[in-house]
Protein backbone atom coordinates (compact mmCIF):
# COMPACT_ATOMS: atom_id res chain seq x y z
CA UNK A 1 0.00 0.00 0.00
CA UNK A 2 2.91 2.28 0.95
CA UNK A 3 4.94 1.73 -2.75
CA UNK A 4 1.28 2.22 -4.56
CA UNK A 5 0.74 5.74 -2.68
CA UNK A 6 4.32 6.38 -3.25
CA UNK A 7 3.96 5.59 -6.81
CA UNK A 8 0.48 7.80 -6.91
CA UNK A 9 2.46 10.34 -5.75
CA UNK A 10 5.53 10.22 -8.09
CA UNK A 11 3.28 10.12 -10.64
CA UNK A 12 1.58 13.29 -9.42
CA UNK A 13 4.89 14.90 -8.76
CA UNK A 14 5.86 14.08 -12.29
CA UNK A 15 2.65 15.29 -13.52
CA UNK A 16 3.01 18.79 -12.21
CA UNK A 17 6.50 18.92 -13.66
CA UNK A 18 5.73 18.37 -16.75
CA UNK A 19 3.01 20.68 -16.99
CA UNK A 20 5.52 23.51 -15.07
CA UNK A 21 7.30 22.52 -18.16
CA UNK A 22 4.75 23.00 -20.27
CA UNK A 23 3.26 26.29 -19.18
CA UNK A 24 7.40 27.74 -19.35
CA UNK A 25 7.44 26.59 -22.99
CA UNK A 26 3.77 27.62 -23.86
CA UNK A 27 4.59 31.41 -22.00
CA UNK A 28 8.17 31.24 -23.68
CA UNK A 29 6.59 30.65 -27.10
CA UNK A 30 3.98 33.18 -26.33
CA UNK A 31 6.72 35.92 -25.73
CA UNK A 32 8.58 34.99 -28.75
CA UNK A 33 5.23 34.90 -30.91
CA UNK A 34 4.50 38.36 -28.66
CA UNK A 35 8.14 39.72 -29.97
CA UNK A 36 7.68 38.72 -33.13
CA UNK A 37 4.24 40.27 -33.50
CA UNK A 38 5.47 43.25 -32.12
CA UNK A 39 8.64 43.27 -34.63
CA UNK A 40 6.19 43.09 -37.45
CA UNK A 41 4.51 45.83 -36.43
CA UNK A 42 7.13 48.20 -35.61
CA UNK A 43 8.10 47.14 -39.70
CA UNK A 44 4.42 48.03 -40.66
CA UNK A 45 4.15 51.61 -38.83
CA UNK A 46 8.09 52.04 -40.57
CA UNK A 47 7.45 51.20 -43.65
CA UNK A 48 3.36 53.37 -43.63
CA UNK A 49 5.42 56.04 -42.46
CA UNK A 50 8.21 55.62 -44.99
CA UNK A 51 5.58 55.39 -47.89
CA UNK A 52 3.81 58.49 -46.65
CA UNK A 53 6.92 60.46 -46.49
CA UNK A 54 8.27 59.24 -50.00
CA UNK A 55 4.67 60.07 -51.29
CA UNK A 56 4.24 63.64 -49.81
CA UNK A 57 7.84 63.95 -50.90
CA UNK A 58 6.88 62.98 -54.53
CA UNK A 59 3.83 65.70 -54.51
CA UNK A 60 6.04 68.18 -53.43
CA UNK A 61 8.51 67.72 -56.15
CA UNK A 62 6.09 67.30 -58.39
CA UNK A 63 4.85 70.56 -57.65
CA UNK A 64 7.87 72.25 -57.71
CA UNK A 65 8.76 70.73 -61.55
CA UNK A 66 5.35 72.15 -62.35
CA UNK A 67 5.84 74.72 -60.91
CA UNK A 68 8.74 75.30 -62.68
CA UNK A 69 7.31 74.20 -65.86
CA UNK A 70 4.76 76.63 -66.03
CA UNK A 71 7.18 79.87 -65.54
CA UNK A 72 9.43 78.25 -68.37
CA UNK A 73 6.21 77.91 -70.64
CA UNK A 74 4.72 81.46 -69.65
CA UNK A 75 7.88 83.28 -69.83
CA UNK A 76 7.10 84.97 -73.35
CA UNK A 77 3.68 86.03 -72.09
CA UNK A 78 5.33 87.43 -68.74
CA UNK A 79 8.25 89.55 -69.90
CA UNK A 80 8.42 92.27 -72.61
CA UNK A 81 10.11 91.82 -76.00
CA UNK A 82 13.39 93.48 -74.46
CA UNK A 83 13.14 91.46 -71.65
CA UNK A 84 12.60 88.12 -73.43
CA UNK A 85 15.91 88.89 -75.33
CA UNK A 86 17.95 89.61 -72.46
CA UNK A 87 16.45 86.18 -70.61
CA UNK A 88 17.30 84.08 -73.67
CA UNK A 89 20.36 85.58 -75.27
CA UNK A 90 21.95 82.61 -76.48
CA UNK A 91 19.58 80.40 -75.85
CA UNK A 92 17.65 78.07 -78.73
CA UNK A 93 14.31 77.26 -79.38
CA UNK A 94 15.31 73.82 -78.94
CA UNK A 95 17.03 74.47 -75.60
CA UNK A 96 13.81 75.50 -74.22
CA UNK A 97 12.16 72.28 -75.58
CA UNK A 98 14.33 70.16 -74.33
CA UNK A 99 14.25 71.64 -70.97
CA UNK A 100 10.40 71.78 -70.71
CA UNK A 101 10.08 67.97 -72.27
CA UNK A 102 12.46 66.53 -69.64
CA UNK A 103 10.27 68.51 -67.06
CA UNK A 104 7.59 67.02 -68.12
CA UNK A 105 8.81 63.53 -68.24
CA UNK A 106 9.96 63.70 -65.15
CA UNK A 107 6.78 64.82 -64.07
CA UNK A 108 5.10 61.47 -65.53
CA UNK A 109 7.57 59.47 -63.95
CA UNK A 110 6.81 61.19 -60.75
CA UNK A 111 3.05 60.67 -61.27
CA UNK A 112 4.19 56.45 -61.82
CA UNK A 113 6.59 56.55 -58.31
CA UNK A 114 9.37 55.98 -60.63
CA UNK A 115 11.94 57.89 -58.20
CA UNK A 116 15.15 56.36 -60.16
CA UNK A 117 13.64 57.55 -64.06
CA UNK A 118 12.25 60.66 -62.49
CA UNK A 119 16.62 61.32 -61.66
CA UNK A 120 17.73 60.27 -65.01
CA UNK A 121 15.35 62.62 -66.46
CA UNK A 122 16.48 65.60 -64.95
CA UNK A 123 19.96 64.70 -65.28
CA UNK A 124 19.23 64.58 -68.91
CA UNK A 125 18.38 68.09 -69.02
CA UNK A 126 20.09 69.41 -66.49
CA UNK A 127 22.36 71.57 -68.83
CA UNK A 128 19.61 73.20 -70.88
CA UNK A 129 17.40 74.28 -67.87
CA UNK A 130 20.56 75.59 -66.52
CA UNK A 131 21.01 77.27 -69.10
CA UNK A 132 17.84 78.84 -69.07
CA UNK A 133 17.66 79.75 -65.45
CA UNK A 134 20.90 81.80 -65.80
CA UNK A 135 23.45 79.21 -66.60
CA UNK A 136 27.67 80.86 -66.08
CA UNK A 137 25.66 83.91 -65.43
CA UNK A 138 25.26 83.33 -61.93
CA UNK A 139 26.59 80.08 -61.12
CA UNK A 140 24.12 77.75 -61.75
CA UNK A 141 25.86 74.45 -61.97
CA UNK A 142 22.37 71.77 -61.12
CA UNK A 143 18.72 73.38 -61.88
CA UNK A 144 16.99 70.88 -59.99
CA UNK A 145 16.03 71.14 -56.25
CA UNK A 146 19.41 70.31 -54.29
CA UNK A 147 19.21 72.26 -51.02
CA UNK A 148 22.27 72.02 -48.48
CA UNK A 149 25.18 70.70 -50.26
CA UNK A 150 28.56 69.64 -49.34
CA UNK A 151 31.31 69.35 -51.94
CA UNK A 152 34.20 67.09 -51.73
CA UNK A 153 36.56 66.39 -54.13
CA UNK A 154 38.08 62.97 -54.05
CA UNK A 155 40.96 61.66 -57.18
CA UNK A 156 39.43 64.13 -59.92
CA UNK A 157 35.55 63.66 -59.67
CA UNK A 158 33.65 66.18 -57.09
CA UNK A 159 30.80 65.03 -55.56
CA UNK A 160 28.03 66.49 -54.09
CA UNK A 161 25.43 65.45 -51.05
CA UNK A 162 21.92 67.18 -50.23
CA UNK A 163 18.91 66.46 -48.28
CA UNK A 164 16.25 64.50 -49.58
CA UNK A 165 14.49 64.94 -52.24
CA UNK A 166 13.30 62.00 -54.95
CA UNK A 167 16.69 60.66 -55.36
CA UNK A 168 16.12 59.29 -52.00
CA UNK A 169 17.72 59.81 -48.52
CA UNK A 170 20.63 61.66 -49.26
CA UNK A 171 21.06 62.99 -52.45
CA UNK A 172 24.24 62.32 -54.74
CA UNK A 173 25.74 63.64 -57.73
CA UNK A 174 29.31 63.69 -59.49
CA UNK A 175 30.96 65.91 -61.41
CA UNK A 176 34.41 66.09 -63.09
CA UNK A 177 34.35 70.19 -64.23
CA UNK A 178 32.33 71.07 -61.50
CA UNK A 179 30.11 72.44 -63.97
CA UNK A 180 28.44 69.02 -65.60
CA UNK A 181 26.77 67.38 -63.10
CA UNK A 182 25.04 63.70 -63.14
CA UNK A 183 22.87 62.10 -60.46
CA UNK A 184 24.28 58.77 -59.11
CA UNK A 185 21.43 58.19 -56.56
CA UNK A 186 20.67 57.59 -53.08
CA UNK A 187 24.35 57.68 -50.91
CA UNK A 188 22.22 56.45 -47.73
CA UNK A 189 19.59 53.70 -49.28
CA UNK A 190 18.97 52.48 -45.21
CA UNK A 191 18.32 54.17 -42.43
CA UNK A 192 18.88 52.78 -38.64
CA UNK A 193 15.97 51.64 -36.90
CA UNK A 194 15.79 54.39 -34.47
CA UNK A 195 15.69 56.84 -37.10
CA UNK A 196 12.34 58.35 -39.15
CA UNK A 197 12.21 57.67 -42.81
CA UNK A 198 11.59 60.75 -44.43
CA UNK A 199 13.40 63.41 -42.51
CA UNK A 200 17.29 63.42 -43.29
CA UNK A 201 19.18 66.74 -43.89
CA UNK A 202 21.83 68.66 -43.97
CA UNK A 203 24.56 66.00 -45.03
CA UNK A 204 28.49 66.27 -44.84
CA UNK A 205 30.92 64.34 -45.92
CA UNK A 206 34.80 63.77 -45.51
CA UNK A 207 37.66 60.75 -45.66
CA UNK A 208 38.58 59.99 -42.26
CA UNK A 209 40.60 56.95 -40.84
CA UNK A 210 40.47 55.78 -44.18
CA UNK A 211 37.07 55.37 -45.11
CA UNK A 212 34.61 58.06 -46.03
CA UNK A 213 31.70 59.18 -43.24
CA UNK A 214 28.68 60.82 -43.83
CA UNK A 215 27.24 63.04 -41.24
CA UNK A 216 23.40 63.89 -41.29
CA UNK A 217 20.61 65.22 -39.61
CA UNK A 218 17.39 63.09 -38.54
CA UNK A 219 14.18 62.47 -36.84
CA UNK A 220 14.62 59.94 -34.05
CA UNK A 221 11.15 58.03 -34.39
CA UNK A 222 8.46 59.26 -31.52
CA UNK A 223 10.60 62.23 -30.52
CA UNK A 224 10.50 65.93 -31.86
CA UNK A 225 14.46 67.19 -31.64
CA UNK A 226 16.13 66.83 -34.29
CA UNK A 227 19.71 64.90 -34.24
CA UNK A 228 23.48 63.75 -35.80
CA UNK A 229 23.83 60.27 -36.97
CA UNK A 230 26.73 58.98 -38.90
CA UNK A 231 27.46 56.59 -41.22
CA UNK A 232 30.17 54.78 -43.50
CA UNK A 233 31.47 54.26 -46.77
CA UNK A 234 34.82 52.52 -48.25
CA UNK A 235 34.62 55.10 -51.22
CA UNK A 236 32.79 58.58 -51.59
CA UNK A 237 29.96 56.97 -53.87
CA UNK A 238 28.58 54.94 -51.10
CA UNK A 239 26.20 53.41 -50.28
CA UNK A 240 27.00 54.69 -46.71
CA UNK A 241 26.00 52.32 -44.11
CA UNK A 242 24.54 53.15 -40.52
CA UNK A 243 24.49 50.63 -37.90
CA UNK A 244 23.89 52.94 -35.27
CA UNK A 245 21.62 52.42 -31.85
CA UNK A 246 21.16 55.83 -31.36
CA UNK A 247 22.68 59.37 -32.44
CA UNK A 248 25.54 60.60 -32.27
CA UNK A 249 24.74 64.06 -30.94
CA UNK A 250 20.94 65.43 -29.96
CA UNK A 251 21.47 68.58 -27.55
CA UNK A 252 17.87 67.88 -26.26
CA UNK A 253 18.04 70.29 -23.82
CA UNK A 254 18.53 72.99 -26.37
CA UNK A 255 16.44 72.32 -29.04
CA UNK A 256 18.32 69.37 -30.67
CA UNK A 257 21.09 69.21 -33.02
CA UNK A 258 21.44 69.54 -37.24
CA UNK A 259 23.21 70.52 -39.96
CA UNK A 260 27.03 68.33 -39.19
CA UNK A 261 29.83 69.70 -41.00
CA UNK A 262 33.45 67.45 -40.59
CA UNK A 263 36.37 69.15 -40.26
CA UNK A 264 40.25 67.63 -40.44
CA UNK A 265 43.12 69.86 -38.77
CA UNK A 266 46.27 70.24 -40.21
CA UNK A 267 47.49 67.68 -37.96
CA UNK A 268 44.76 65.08 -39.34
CA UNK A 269 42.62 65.59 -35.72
CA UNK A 270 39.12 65.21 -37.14
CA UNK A 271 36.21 67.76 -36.14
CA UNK A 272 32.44 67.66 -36.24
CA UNK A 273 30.69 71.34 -36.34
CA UNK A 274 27.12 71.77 -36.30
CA UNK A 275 24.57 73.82 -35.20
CA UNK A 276 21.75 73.73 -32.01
CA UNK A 277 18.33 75.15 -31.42
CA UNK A 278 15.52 76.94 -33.68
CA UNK A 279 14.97 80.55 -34.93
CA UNK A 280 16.69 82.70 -32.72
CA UNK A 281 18.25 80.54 -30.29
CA UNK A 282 20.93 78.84 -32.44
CA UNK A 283 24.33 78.59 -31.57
CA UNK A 284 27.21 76.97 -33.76
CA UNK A 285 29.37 73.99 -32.02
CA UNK A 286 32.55 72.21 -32.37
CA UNK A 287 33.55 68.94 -30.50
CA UNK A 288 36.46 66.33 -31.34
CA UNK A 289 36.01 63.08 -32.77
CA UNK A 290 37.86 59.70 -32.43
CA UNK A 291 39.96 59.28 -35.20
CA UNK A 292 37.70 57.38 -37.11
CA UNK A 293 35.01 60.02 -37.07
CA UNK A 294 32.16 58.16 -36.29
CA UNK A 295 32.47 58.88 -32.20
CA UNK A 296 32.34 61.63 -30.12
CA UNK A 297 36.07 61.70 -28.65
CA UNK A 298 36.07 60.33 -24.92
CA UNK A 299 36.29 63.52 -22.10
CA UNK A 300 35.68 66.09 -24.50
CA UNK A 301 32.82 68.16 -24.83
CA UNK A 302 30.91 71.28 -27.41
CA UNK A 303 32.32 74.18 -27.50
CA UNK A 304 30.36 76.78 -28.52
CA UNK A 305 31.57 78.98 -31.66
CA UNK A 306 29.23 81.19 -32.71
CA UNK A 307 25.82 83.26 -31.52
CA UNK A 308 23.66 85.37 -33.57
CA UNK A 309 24.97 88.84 -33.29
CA UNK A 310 24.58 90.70 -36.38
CA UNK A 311 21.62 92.46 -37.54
CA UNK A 312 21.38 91.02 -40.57
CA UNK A 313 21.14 87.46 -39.14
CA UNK A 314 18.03 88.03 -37.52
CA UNK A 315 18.80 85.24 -34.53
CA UNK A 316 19.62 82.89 -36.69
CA UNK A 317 23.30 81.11 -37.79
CA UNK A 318 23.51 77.52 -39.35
CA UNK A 319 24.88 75.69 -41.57
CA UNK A 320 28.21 75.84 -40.65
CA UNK A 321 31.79 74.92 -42.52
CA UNK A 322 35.00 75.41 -41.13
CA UNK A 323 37.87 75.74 -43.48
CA UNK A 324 41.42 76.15 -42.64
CA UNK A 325 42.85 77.81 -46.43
CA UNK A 326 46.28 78.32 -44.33
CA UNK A 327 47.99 77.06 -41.40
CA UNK A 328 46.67 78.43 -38.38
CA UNK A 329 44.18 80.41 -40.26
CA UNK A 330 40.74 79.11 -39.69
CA UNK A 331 37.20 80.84 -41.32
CA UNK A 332 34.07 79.81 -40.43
CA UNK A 333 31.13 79.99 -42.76
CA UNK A 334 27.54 79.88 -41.76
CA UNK A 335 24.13 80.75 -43.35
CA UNK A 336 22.01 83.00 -41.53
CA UNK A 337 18.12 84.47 -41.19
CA UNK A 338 15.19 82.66 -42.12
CA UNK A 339 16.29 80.04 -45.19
CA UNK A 340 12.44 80.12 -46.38
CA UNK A 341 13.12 83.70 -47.60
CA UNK A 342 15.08 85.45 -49.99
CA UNK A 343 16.72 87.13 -46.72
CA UNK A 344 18.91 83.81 -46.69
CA UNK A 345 22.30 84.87 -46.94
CA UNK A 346 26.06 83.55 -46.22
CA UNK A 347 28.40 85.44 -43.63
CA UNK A 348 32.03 84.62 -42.35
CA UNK A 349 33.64 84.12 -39.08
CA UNK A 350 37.32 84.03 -38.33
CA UNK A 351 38.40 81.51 -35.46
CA UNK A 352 41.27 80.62 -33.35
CA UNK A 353 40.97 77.39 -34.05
CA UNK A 354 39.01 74.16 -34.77
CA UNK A 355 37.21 74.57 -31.15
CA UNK A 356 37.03 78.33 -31.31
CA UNK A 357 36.42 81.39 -30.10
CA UNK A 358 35.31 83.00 -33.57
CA UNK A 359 34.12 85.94 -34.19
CA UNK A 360 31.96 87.56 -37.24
CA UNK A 361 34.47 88.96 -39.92
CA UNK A 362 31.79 91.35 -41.14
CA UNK A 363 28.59 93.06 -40.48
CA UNK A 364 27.48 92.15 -43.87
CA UNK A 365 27.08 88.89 -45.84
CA UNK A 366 29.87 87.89 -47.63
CA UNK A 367 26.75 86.37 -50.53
CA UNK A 368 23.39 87.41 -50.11
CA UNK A 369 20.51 88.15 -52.42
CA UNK A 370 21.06 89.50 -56.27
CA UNK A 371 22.35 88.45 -59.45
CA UNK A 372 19.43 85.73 -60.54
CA UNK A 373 20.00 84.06 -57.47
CA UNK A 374 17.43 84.29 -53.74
CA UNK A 375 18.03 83.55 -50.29
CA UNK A 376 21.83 81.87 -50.85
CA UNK A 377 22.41 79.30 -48.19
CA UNK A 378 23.64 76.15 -47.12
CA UNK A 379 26.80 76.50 -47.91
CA UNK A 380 30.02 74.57 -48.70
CA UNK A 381 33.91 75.80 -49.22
CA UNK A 382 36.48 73.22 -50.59
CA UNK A 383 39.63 73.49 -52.74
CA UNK A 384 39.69 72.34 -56.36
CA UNK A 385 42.52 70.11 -57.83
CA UNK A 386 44.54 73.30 -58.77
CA UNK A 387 44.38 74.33 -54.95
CA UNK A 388 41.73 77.21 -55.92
CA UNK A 389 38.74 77.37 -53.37
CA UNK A 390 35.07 77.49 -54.71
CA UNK A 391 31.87 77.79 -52.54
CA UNK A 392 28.61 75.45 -53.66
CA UNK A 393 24.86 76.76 -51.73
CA UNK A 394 21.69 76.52 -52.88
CA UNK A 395 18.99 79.26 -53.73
CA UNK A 396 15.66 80.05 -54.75
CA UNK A 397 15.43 81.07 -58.52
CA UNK A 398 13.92 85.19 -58.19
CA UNK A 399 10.16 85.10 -58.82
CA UNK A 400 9.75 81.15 -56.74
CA UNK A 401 11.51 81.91 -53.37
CA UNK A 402 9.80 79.84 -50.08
CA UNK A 403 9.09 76.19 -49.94
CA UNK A 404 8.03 73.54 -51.97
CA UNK A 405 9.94 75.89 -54.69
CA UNK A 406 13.12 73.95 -55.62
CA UNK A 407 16.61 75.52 -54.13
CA UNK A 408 19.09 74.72 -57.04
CA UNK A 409 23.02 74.26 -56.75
CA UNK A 410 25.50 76.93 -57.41
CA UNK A 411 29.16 76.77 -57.36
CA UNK A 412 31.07 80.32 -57.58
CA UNK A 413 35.15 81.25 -56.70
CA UNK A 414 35.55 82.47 -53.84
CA UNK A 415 38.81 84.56 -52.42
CA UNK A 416 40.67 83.42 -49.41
CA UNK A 417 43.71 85.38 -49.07
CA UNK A 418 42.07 88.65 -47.82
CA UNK A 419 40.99 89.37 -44.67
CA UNK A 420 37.08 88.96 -45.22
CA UNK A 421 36.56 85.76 -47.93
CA UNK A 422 35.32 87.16 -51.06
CA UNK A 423 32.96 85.49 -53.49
CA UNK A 424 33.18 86.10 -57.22
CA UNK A 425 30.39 87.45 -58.61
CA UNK A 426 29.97 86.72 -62.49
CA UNK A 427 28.05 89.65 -63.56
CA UNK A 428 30.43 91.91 -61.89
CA UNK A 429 34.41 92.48 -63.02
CA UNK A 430 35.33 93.93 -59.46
CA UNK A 431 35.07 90.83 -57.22
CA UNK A 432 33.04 92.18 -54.63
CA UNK A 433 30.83 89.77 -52.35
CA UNK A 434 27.82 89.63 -53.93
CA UNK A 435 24.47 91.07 -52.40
């Protein structure tokens, strides 16, 4: 009797176990399924939110182009005889066909969510609508909406990086003249999973630690500031690639952070610059990086280079670009006022060095508003092959200044060897700054 209730009660023993065992496996499978479930749904809300911002992102561009289209098309019925001469000196009949057909391919292909045809399009008549939008005239190198560029040059082919626009996250396109430009596509094809597809900026771009890294500004999903990521290329092309958990710099507590701009030291120290904050309560920052760029350099922190201070930026200074054109001499350049407006403009800032103290070289912009070109901004100094610097912004064409209008790229020379950096304008023979 005693083995048979000792049995009964290994048996039970056993029987609870088991089903111990049972409900572990049944909860652990419910937590993966759970996981998995919720996994799937963070890649639904991604990808509604990634389609929503590509689409809004296609209207908008679409608008623009037609926008554009219809000026082009109406510009005989807008301007007087005199006018119309002086607009299209030089320029065919056939010029302006081509121009307005690719337009309106593009728009087509826009209409069909054909983002890579839409590029080739406007590649392919990138040189006649520059042509007609001012062309050598003012420095019109890309007529097609490109705003915030960075310039690099690496062997002999230049390449340029923007924020988003159809071409995808961050914009690229190649030149070997600086004046012929051709798309090559999307230089950041993934974003990380913290960030929000849709809302990337502001790009710059250098070769550090032997590979190239690509700073840019995002939307962190579920949270309003604005932030740095980087990521990482083995050549300037891309794609760039990053595998980020979480920015690089934010600055919560002041507004958040945008608009990185690299910077290498004589020496081969590498810099990120960038800029905090909204309408007037920017300020312009500079902190040290590993030497691979793509961390913040252990025990350092910001320092702070630059505050609004001049009437003419009207609270605001962005954008930023440090340049060093000799050794020990180091200018700052910065966009300031309100970049929906043709009061956009560029101003200068000498420095002590990479981590400051600067200090405004002028009252006045160095490039501001005139000469077929509104609202200049965004702006990037490098050095050609011959040594000779160059400066590459956007602007509004006169006449479709403010947002959705496109902001097209311009290169221009600009003078370093004076005490105040000079840009060339091209319908002037004195070399004064522009504005």
């Amino acid at each position: 009797m005693l083995v048979l209730c000792a049995l009964v009660l290994a048996a039970a023993v056993w029987t609870d176990v088991q089903a111990r065992r049972g409900a572990r496996t049944e909860q652990s499978d419910l937590a993966a399924a759970d996981a998995r479930l919720s996994a799937l749904r963070h890649e639904v809300a991604s990808t509604t939110r990634a389609d929503a911002a590509m689409r809004a992102k296609r209207d908008l561009l679409g608008a623009a182009l037609a926008t554009t289209l219809g000026q082009l098309a109406t510009t005989n019925a807008s301007l007087d005889s005199t006018q119309v001469h002086a607009y299209l000196q030089g320029v065919s009949i056939s010029t302006l066909q081509t121009c307005l057909g690719g337009i309106q391919k593009a728009l087509s292909d826009i209409n069909d969510a054909n983002n890579a045809q839409t590029a080739k399009d406007l590649d392919a008549v990138s040189g006649p609508c520059a042509q007609l939008a001012g062309g050598a005239s003012t420095g019109l190198v890309y007529p097609f909406d490109f705003p915030d560029p960075d310039v690099i040059l690496a062997g002999s082919t230049y390449f340029a990086y923007a924020t988003n626009s159809v071409a995808g996250n961050i914009q690229i396109i190649e030149s070997g003249d600086l004046v012929h430009w051709t798309a090559v596509g999307n230089a950041l094809p993934h974003l990380p999973a913290w960030a929000a597809a849709g809302y990337t900026w502001a790009p710059g771009v250098a070769r550090i630690g032997g590979q190239y890294d690509l700073y840019y500004a995002v939307d962190p999903i579920d949270d309003t500031n604005e932030c740095i990521s980087v990521a990482t290329a083995s050549q300037p092309q891309g794609p760039f690639h990053d595998t980020s958990s979480g920015p690089l710099e934010c600055q919560n507590s002041l507004g958040g952070s945008i608009d990185p701009s690299p910077f290498l030291d004589a020496d081969g120290t590498p810099y990120l610059v960038w800029k905090s904050g909204g309408p007037r309560s920017s300020r312009i920052w500079s902190e040290q990086l590993t030497p691979s760029g793509t961390q913040l350099a252990p025990g350092t922190g910001p320092s702070q280079l630059l505050v609004p201070d001049q009437a003419w930026e009207d609270g605001t200074v962005e954008a930023p670009d440090l340049v060093e054109p000799a050794r020990g001499r180091y200018d700052l350049f910065f966009s300031g006022n309100d970049w929906d407006s043709a009061d956009y403009a560029v101003g200068a800032a000498t420095c002590r060095g990479p981590l400051g103290p600067c200090a405004d070289a002028t009252p006045e912009p160095i490039l501001a508003s005139g000469n077929g070109v509104a609202g200049p901004g965004g702006e990037s100094v490098f050095a050609d092959a011959s040594g000779a610097f160059h400066i590459a912004f956007h602007a509004w064409i006169p006449g479709a200044v403010g947002f959705p209008n496109s902001r097209d790229l311009y290169v221009l020379p600009i003078d370093l060897s004076g005490a105040v950096p000079t840009v060339r304008d091209p319908a002037r023979s004195t070399g004064s700054p522009s504005g």
